[in-house]
N, C-alpha and C. Protein backbone atom coordinates (compact mmCIF):
# COMPACT_ATOMS: atom_id res chain seq x y z
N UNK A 1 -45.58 -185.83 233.25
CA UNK A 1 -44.27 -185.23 233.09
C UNK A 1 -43.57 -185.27 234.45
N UNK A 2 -42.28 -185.70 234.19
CA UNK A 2 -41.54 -186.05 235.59
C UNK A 2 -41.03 -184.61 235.91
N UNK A 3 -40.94 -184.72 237.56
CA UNK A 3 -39.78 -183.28 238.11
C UNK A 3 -39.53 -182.14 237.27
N UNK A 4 -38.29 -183.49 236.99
CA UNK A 4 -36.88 -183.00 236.36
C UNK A 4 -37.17 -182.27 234.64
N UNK A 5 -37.98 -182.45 234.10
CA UNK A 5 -38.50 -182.11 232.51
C UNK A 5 -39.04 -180.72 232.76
N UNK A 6 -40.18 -181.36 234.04
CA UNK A 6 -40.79 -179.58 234.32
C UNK A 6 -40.25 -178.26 234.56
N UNK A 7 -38.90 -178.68 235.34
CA UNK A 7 -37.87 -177.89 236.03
C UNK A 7 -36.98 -177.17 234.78
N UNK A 8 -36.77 -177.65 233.94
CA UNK A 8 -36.15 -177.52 232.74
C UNK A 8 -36.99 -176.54 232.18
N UNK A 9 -37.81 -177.11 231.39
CA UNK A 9 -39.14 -176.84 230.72
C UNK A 9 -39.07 -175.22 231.48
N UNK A 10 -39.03 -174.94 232.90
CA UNK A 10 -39.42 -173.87 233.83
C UNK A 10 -38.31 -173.16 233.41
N UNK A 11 -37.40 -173.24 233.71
CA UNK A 11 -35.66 -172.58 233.74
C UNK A 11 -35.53 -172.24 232.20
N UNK A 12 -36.19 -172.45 231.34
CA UNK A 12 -36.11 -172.06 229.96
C UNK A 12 -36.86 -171.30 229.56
N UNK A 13 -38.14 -171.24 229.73
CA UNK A 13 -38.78 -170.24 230.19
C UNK A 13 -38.80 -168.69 230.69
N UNK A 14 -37.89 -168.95 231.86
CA UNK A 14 -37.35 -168.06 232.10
C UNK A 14 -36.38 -167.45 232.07
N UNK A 15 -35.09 -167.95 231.84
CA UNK A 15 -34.29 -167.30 231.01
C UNK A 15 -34.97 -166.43 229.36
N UNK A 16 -35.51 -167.30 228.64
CA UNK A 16 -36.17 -166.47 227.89
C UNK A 16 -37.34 -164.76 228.08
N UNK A 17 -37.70 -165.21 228.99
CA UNK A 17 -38.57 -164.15 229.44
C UNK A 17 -37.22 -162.83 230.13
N UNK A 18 -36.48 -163.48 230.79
CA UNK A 18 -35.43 -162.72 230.99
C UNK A 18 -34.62 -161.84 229.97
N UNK A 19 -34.29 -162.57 228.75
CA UNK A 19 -33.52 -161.94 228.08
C UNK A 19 -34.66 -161.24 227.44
N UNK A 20 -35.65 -161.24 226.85
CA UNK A 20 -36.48 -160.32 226.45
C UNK A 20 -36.99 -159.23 227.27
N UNK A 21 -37.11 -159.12 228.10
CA UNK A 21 -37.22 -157.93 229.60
C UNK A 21 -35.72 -157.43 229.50
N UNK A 22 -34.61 -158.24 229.85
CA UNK A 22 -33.50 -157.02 229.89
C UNK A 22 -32.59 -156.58 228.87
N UNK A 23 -33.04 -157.33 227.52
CA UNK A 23 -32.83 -156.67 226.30
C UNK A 23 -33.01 -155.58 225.96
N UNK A 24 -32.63 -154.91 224.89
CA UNK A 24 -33.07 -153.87 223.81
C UNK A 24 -34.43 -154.98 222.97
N UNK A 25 -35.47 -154.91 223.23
CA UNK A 25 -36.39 -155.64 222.53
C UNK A 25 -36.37 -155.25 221.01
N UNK A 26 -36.14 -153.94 220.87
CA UNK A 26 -36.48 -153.33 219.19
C UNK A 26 -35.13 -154.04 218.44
N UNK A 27 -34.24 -154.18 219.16
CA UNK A 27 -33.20 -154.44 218.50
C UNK A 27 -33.44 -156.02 217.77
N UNK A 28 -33.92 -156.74 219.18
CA UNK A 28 -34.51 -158.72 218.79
C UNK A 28 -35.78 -158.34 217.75
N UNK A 29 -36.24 -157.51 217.90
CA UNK A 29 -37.47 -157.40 216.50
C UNK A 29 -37.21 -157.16 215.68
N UNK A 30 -36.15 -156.33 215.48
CA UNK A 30 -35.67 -156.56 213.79
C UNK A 30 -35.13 -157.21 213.49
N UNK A 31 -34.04 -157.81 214.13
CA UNK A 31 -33.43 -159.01 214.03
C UNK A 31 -34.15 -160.16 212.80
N UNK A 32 -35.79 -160.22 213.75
CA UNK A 32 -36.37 -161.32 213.25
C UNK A 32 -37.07 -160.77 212.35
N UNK A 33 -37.89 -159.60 212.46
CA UNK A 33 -39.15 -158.79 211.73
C UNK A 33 -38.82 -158.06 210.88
N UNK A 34 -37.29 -157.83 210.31
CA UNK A 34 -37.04 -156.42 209.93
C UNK A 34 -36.82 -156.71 208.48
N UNK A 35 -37.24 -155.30 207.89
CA UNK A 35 -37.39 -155.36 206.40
C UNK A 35 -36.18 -155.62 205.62
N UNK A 36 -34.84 -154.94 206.49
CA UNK A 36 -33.52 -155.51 205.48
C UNK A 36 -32.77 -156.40 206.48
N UNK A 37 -31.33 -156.25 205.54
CA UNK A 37 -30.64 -157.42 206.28
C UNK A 37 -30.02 -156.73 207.03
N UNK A 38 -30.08 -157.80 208.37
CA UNK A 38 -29.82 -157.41 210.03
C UNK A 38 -28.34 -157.99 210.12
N UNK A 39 -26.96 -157.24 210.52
CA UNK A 39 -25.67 -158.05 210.49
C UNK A 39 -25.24 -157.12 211.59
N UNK A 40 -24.19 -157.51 211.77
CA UNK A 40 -23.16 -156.80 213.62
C UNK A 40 -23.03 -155.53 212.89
N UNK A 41 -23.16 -155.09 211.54
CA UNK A 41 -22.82 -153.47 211.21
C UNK A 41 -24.04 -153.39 212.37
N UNK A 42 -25.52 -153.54 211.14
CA UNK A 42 -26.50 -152.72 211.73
C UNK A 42 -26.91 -152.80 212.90
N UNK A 43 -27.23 -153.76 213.81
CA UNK A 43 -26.97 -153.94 215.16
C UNK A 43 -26.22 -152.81 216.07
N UNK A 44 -25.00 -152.81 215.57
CA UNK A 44 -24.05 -151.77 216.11
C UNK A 44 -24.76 -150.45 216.06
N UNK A 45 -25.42 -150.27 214.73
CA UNK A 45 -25.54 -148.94 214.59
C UNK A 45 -26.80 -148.57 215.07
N UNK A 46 -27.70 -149.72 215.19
CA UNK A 46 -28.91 -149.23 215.83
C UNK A 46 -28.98 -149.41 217.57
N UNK A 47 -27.89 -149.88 217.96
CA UNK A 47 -27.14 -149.69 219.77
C UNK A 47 -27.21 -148.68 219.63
N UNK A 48 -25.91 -147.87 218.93
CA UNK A 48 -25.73 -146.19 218.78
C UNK A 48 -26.25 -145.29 218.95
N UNK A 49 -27.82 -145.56 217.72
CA UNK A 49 -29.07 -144.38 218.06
C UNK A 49 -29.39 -144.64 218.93
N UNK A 50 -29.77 -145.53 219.95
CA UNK A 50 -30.43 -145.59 221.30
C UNK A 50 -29.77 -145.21 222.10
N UNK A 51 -28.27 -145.25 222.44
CA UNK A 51 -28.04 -144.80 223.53
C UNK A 51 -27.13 -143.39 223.33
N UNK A 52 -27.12 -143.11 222.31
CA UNK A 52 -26.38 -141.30 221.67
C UNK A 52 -27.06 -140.21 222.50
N UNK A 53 -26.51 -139.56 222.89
CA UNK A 53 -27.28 -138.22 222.83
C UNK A 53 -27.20 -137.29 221.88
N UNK A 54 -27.01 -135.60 221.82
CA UNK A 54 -27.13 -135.35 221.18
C UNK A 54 -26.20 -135.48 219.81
N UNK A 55 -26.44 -135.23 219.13
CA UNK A 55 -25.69 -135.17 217.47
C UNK A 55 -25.42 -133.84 216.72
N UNK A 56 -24.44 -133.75 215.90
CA UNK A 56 -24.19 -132.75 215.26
C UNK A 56 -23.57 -133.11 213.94
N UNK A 57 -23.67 -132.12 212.45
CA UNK A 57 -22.92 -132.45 211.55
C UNK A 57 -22.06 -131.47 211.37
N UNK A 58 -21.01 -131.16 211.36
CA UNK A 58 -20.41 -130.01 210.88
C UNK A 58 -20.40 -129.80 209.45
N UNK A 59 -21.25 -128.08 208.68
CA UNK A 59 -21.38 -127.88 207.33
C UNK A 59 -20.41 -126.71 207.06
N UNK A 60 -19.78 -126.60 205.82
CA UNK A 60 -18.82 -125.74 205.91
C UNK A 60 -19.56 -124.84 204.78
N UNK A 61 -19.58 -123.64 205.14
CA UNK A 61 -20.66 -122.53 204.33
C UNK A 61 -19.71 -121.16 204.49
N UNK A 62 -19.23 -121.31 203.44
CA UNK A 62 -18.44 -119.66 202.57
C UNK A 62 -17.22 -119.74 203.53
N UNK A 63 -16.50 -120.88 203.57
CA UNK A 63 -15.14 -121.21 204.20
C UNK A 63 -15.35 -121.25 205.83
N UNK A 64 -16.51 -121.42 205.90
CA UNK A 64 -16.74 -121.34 207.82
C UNK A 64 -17.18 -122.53 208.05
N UNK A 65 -16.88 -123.31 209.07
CA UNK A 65 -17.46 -124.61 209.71
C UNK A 65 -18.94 -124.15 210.27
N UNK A 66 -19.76 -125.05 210.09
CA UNK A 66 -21.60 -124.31 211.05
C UNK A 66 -21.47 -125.83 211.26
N UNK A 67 -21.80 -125.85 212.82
CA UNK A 67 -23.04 -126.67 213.51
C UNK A 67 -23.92 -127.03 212.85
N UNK A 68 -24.33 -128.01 212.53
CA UNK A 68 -25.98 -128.06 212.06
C UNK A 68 -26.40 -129.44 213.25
N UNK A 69 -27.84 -129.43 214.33
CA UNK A 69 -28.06 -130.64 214.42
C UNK A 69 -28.95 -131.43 213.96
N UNK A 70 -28.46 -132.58 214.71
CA UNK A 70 -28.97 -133.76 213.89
C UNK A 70 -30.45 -134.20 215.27
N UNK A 71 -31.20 -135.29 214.73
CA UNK A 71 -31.67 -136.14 215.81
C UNK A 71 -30.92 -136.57 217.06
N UNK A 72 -31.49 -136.72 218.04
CA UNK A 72 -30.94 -137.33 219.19
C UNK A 72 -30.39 -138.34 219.05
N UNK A 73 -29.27 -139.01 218.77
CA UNK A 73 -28.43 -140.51 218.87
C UNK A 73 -28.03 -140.71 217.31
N UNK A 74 -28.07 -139.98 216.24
CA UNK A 74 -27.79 -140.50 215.09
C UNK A 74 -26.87 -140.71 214.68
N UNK A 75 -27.02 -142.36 214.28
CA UNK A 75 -25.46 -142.71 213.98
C UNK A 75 -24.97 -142.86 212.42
N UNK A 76 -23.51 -142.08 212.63
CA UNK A 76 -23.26 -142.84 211.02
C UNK A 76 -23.50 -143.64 210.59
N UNK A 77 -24.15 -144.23 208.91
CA UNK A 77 -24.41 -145.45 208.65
C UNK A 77 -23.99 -145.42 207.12
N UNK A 78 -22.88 -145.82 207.25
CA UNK A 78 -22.44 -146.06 205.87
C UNK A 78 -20.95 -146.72 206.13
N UNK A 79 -21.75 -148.14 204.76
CA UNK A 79 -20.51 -148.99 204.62
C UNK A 79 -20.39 -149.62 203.19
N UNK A 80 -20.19 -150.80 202.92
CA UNK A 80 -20.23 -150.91 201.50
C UNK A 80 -21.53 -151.19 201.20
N UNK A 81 -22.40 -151.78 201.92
CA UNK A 81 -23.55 -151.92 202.29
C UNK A 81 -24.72 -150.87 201.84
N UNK A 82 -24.62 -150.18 202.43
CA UNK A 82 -25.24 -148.73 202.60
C UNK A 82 -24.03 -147.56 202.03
N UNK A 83 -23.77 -147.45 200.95
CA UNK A 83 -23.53 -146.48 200.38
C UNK A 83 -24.11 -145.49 200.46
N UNK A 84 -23.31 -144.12 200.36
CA UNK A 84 -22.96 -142.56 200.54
C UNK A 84 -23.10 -142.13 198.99
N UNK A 85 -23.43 -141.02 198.14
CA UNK A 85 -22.66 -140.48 197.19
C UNK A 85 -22.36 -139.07 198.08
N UNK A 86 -21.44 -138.40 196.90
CA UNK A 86 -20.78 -137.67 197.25
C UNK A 86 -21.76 -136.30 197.87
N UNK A 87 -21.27 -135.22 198.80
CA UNK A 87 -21.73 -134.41 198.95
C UNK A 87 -23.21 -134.90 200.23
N UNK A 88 -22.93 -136.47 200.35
CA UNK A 88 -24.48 -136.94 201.37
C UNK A 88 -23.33 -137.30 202.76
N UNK A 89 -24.90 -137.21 203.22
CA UNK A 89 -24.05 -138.16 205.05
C UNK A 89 -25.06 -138.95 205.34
N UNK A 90 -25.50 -139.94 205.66
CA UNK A 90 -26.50 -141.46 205.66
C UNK A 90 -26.18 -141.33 207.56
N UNK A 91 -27.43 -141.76 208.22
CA UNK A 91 -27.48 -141.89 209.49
C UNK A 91 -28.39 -142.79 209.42
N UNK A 92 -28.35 -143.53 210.96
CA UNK A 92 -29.55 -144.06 211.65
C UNK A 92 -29.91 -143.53 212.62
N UNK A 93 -31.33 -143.35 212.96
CA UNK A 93 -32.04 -142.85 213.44
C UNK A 93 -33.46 -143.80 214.74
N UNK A 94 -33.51 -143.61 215.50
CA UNK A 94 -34.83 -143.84 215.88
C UNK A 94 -35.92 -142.92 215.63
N UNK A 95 -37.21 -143.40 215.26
CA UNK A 95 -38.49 -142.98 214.56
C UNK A 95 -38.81 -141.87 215.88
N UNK A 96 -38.76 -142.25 216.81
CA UNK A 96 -39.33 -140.83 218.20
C UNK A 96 -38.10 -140.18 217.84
N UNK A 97 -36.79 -140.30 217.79
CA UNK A 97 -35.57 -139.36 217.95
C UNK A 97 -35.82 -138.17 216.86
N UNK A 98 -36.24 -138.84 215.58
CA UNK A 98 -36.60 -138.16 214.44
C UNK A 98 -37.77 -136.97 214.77
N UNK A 99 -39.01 -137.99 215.51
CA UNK A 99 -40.05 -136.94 215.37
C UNK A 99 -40.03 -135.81 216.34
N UNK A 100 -39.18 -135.98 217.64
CA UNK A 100 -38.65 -135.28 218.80
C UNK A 100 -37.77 -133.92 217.83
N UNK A 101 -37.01 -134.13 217.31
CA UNK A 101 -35.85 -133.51 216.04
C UNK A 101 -37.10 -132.31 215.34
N UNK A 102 -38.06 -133.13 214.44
CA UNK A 102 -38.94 -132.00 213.61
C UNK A 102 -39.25 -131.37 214.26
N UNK A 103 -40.28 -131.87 215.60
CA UNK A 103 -41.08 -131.03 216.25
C UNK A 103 -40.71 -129.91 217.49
N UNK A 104 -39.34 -130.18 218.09
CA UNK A 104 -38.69 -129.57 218.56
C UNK A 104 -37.91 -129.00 218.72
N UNK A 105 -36.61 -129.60 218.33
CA UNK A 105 -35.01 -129.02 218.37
C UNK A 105 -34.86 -128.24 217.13
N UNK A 106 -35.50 -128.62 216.08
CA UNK A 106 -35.27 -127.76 215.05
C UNK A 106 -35.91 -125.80 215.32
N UNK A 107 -36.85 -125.94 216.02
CA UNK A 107 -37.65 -124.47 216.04
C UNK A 107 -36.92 -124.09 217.60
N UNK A 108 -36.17 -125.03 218.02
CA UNK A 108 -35.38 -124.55 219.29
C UNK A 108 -33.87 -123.83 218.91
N UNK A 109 -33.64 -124.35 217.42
CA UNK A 109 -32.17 -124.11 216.65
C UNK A 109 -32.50 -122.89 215.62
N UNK A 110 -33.45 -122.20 215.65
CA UNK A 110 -34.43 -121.23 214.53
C UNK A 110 -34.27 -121.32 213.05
N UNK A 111 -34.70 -122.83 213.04
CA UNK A 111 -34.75 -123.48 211.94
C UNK A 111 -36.41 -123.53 211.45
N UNK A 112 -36.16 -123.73 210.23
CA UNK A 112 -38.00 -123.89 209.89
C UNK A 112 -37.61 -125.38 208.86
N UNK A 113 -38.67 -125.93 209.07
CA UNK A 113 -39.34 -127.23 208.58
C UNK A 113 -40.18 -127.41 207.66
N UNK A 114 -39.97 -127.27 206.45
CA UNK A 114 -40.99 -127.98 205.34
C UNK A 114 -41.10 -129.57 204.57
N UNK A 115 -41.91 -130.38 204.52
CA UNK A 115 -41.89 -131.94 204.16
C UNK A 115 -42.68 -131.72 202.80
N UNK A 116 -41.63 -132.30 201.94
CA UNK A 116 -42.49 -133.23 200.88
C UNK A 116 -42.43 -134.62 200.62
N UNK A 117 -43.01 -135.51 201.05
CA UNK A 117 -43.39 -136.50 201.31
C UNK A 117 -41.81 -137.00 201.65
N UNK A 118 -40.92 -137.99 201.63
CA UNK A 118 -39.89 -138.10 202.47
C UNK A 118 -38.84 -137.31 202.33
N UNK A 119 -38.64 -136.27 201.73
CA UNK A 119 -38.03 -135.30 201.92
C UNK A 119 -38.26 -133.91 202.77
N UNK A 120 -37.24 -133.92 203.31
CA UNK A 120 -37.70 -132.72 204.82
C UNK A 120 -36.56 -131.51 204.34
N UNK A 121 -37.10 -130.03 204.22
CA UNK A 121 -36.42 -128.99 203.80
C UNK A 121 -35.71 -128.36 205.29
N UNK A 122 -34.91 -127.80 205.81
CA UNK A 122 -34.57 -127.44 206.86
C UNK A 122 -33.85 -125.91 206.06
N UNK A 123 -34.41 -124.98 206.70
CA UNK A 123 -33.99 -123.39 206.48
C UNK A 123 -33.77 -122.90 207.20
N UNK A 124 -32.42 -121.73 207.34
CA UNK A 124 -32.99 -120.65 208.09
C UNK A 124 -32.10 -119.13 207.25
N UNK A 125 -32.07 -117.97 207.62
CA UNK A 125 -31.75 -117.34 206.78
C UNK A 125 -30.55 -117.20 205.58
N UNK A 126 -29.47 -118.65 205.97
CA UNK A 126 -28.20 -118.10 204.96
C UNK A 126 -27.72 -119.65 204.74
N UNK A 127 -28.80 -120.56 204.97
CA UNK A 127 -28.32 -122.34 205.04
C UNK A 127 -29.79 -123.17 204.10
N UNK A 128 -29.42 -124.22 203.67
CA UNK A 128 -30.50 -125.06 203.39
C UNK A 128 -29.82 -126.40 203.36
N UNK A 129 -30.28 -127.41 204.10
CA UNK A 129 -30.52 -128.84 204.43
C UNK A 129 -31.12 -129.63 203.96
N UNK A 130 -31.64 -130.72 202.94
CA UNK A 130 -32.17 -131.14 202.38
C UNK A 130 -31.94 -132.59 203.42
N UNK A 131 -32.77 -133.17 203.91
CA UNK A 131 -32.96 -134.83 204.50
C UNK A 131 -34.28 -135.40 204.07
N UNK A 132 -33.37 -136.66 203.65
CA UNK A 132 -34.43 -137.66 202.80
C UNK A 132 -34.46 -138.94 203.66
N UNK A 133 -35.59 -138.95 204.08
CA UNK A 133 -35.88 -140.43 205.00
C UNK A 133 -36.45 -141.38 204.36
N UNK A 134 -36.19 -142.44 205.21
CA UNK A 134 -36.45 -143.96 204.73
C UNK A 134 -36.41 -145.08 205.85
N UNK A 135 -38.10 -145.70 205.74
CA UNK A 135 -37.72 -146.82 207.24
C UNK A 135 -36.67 -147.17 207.02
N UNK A 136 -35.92 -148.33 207.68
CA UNK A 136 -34.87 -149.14 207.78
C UNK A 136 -35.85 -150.37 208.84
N UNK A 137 -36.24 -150.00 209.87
CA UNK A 137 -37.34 -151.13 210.42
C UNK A 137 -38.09 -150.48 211.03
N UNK A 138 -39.11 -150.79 211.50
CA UNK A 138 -40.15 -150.38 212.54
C UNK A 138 -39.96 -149.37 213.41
N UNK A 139 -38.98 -149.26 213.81
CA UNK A 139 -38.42 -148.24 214.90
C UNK A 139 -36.71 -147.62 214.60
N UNK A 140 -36.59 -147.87 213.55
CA UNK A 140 -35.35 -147.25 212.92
C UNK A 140 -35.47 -146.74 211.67
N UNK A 141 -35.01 -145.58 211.32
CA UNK A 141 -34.60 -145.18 209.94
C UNK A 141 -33.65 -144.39 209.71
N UNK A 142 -33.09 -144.81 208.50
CA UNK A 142 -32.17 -144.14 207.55
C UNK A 142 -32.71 -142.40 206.71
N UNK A 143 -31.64 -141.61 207.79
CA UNK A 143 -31.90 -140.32 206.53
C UNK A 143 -30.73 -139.98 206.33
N UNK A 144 -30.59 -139.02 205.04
CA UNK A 144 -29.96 -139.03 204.04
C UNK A 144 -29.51 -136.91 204.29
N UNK A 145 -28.05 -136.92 204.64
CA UNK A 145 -28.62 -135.62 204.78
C UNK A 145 -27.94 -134.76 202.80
N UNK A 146 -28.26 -134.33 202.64
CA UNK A 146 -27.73 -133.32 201.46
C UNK A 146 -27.96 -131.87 201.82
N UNK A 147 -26.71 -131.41 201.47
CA UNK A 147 -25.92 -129.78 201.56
C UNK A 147 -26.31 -129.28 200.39
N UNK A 148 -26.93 -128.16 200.67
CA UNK A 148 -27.98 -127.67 199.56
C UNK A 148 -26.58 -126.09 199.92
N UNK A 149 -26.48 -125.43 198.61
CA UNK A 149 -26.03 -124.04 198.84
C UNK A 149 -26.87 -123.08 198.37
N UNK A 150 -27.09 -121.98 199.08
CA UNK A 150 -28.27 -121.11 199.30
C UNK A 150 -28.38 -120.20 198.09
C-alpha cells in the first residue's frame, strides 16, 4: 500500500473516531440500534432530555395551578407521530433522569412512589399522578403522564 492510500485510510479513521468521542454517542446508537423510527423530531427531542435541567408540569387542582415535577430534562414529545389523548402529556426522558426522579426528587417533593409494573402512582395528600413508561431506546423513554383527581 502506497503513502498516499495509508494517509487517507489514517485521516478517516480518525475523523471517525473523532466524531464518535465528541458526539452525543447515545444519540448515533439509536440512530442505528434503536427500536423505533429515528427522524430530526426525535433526535431533537432526545438533545432536549440531555441537556434540560430541571422540569415541571403545571396541574390545575380545584381552580389552582400546582407545580408538579417532572425528571431532569424531559422533553415534550408529541406530534402526529406520537400522539397525546386527551387529559395526557407524553415526554422523553433519559433512563438515569427517570431513575434519579423515583429515587430522589420525588421523596425530596413529599411525594410517595408506588409501581405496578410500567405504571408509577405518585401521591401525596390532596394530588394523584398516574405515569406510564415505555422504552423508546436503550437510554431513552417515553412516559405518559395522566391527571388522576383525588
Amino acid at each position: 500500500m502506497n503513502i498516499k492510500k495509508r494517509k487517507i485510510i489514517i485521516g478517516a479513521v480518525v475523523i471517525a473516531l473523532s466524531i464518535a468521542v465528541f458526539s452525543n454517542w447515545d444519540i448515533i446508537n439509536a440512530i442505528i440500534l434503536g427500536s423505533e423510527r429515528i427522524g430530526f423530531y426525535e433526535i431533537s427531542a432526545m438533545r432536549t432530555a440531555r441537556t434540560n435541567n430541571e422540569a415541571n408540569i403545571i396541574l390545575i387542582r380545584n381552580n389552582t395551578e400546582v407545580q408538579f415535577p417532572l425528571p431532569n430534562g424531559a422533553a415534550e414529545f408529541d406530534n402526529e407521530i406520537y400522539q397525546t389523548r386527551d387529559g395526557t402529556t407524553q415526554f422523553l426522558v433519559t433512563t438515569e433522569a427517570f431513575r434519579h426522579y423515583v429515587d430522589i426528587l420525588l421523596p425530596q417533593n413529599g411525594l410517595t412512589h408506588d409501581q405496578l409494573g410500567a405504571l408509577h402512582i405518585i401521591t401525596n395528600e390532596n394530588m394523584r399522578v398516574d405515569i406510564i413508561t415505555s422504552m423508546f431506546t436503550r437510554n431513552f423513554m417515553k412516559i405518559v403522564v395522566y391527571t388522576v383527581e383525588p
